[in-house]
C-alpha atoms as a PDB file:
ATOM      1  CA  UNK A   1    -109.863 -60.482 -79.821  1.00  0.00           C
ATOM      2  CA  UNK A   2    -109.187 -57.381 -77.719  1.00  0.00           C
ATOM      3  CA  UNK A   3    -106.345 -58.740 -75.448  1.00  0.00           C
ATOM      4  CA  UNK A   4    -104.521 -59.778 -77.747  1.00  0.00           C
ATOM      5  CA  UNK A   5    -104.568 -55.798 -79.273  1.00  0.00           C
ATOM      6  CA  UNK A   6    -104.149 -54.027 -75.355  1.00  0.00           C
ATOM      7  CA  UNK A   7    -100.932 -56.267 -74.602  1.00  0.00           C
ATOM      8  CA  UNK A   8     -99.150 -54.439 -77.448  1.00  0.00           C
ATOM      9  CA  UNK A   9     -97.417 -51.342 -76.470  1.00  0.00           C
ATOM     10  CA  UNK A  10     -99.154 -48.092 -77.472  1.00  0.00           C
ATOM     11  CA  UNK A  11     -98.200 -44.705 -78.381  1.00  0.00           C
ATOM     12  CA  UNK A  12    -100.261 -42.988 -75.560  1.00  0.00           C
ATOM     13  CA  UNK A  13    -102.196 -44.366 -72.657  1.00  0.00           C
ATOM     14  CA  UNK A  14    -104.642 -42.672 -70.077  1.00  0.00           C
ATOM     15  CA  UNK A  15    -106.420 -43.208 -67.199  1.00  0.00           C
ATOM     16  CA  UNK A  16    -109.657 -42.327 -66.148  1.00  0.00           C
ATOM     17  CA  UNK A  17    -112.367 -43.292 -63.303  1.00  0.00           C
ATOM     18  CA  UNK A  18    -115.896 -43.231 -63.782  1.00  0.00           C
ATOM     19  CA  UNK A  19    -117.935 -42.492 -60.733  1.00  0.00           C
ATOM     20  CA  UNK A  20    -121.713 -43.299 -61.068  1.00  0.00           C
ATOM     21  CA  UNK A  21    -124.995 -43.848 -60.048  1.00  0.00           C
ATOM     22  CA  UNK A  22    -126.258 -47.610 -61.405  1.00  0.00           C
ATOM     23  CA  UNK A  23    -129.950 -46.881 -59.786  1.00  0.00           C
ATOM     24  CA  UNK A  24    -131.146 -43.303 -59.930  1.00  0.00           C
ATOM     25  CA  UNK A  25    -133.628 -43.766 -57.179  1.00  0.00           C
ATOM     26  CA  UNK A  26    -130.837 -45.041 -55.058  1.00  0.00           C
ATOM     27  CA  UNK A  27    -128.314 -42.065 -55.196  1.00  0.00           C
ATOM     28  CA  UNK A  28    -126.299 -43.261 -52.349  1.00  0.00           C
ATOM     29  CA  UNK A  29    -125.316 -46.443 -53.786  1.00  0.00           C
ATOM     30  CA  UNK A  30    -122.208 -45.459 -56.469  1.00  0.00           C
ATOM     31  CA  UNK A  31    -120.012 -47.716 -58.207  1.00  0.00           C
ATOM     32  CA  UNK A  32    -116.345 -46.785 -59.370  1.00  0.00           C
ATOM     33  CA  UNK A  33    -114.635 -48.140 -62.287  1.00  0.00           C
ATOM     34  CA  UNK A  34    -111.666 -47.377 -63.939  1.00  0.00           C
ATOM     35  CA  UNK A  35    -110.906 -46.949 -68.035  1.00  0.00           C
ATOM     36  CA  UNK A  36    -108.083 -46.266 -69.968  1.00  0.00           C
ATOM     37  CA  UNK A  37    -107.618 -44.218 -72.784  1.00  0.00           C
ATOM     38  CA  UNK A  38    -105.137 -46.249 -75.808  1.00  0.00           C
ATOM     39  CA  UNK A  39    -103.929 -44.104 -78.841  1.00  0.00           C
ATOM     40  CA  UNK A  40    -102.354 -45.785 -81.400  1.00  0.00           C
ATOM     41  CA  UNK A  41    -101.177 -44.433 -85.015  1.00  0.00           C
ATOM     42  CA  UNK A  42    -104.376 -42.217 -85.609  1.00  0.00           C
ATOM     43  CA  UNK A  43    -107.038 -44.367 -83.485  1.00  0.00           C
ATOM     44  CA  UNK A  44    -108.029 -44.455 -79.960  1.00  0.00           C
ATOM     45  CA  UNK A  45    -109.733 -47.067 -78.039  1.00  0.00           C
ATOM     46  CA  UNK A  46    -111.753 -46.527 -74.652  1.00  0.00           C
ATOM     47  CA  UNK A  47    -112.038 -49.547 -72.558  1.00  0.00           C
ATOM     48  CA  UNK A  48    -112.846 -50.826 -69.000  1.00  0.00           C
ATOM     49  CA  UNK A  49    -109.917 -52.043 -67.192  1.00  0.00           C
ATOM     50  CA  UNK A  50    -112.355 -54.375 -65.681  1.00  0.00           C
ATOM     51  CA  UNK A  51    -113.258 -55.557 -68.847  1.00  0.00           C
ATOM     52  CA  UNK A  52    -109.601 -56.331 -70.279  1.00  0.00           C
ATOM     53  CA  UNK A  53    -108.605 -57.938 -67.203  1.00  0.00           C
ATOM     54  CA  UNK A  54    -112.020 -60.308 -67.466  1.00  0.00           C
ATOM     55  CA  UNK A  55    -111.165 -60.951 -71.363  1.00  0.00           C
ATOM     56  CA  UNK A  56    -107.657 -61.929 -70.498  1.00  0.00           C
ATOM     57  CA  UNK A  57    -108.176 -64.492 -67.281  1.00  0.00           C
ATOM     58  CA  UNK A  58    -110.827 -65.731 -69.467  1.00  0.00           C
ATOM     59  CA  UNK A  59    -108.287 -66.202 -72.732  1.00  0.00           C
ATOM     60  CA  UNK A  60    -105.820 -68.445 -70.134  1.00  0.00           C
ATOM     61  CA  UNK A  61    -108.640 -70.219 -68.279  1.00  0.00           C
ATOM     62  CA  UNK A  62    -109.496 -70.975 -71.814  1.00  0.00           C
ATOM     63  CA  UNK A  63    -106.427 -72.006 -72.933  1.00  0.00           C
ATOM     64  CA  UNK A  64    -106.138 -74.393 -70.047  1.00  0.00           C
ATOM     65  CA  UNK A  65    -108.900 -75.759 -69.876  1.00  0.00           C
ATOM     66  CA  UNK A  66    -108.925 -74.931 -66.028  1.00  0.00           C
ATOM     67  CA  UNK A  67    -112.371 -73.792 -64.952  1.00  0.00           C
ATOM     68  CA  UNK A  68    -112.472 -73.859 -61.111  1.00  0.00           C
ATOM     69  CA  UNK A  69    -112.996 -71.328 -58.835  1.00  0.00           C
ATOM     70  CA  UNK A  70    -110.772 -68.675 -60.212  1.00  0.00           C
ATOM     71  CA  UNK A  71    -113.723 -67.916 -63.408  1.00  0.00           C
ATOM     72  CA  UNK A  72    -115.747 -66.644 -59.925  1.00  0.00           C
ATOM     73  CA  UNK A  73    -112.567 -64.305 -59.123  1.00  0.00           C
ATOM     74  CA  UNK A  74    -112.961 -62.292 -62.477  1.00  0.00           C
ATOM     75  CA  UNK A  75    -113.483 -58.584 -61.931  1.00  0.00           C
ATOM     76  CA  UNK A  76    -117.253 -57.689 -63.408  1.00  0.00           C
ATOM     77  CA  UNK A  77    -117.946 -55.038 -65.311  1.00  0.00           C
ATOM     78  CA  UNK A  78    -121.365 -53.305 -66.907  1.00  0.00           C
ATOM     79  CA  UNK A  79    -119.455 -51.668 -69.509  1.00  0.00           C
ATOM     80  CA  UNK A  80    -118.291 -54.604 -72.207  1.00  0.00           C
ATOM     81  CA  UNK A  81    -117.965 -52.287 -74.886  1.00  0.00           C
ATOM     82  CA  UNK A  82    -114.761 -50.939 -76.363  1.00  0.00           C
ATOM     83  CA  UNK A  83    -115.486 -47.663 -78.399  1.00  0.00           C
ATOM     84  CA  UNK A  84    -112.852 -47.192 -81.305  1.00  0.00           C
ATOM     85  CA  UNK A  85    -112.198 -43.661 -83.006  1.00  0.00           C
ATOM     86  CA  UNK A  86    -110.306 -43.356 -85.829  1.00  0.00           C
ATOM     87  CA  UNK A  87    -108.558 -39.981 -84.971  1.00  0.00           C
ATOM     88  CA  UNK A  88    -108.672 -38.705 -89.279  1.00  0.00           C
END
């Protein structure tokens, strides 16, 4: 449902990179991931770039029915959430 919104042009994009700690008892292991910021006619919408990237190889594996080796070749993410705002 969410590619299909991202591969429409928006008024406003930005970019941001999370830096962070997945174990806190393990502070030298840190993981780096990168969001973007989408406003759009009076909402916003935060979302890994990880995540749309999975969602859209996904949509065309999907489409075509092609499951080999290129499902293991999706970029992971532990944020699958998109948070929406509506900026009123």
């Amino acid at each position: 449902a969410y590619s299909v919104f991202f591969s429409q042009q928006k008024d406003y994009s930005f970019g941001y990179r999370l830096e962070y700690t997945p174990d806190s008892t393990d502070i030298l292991n840190t993981k780096v991931e990168d969001f973007t910021l989408f406003i759009d006619k009076g909402k916003s919408y935060f979302v890994s770039d990880n995540f749309l990237k999975r969602d859209s190889i996904l949509k065309s594996l999907e489409k075509s029915q092609n499951f080999n080796f290129t499902f293991l070749k999706t970029p992971n993410t532990r944020f699958k959430s998109v948070i929406i705002k509506e900026n009123t």
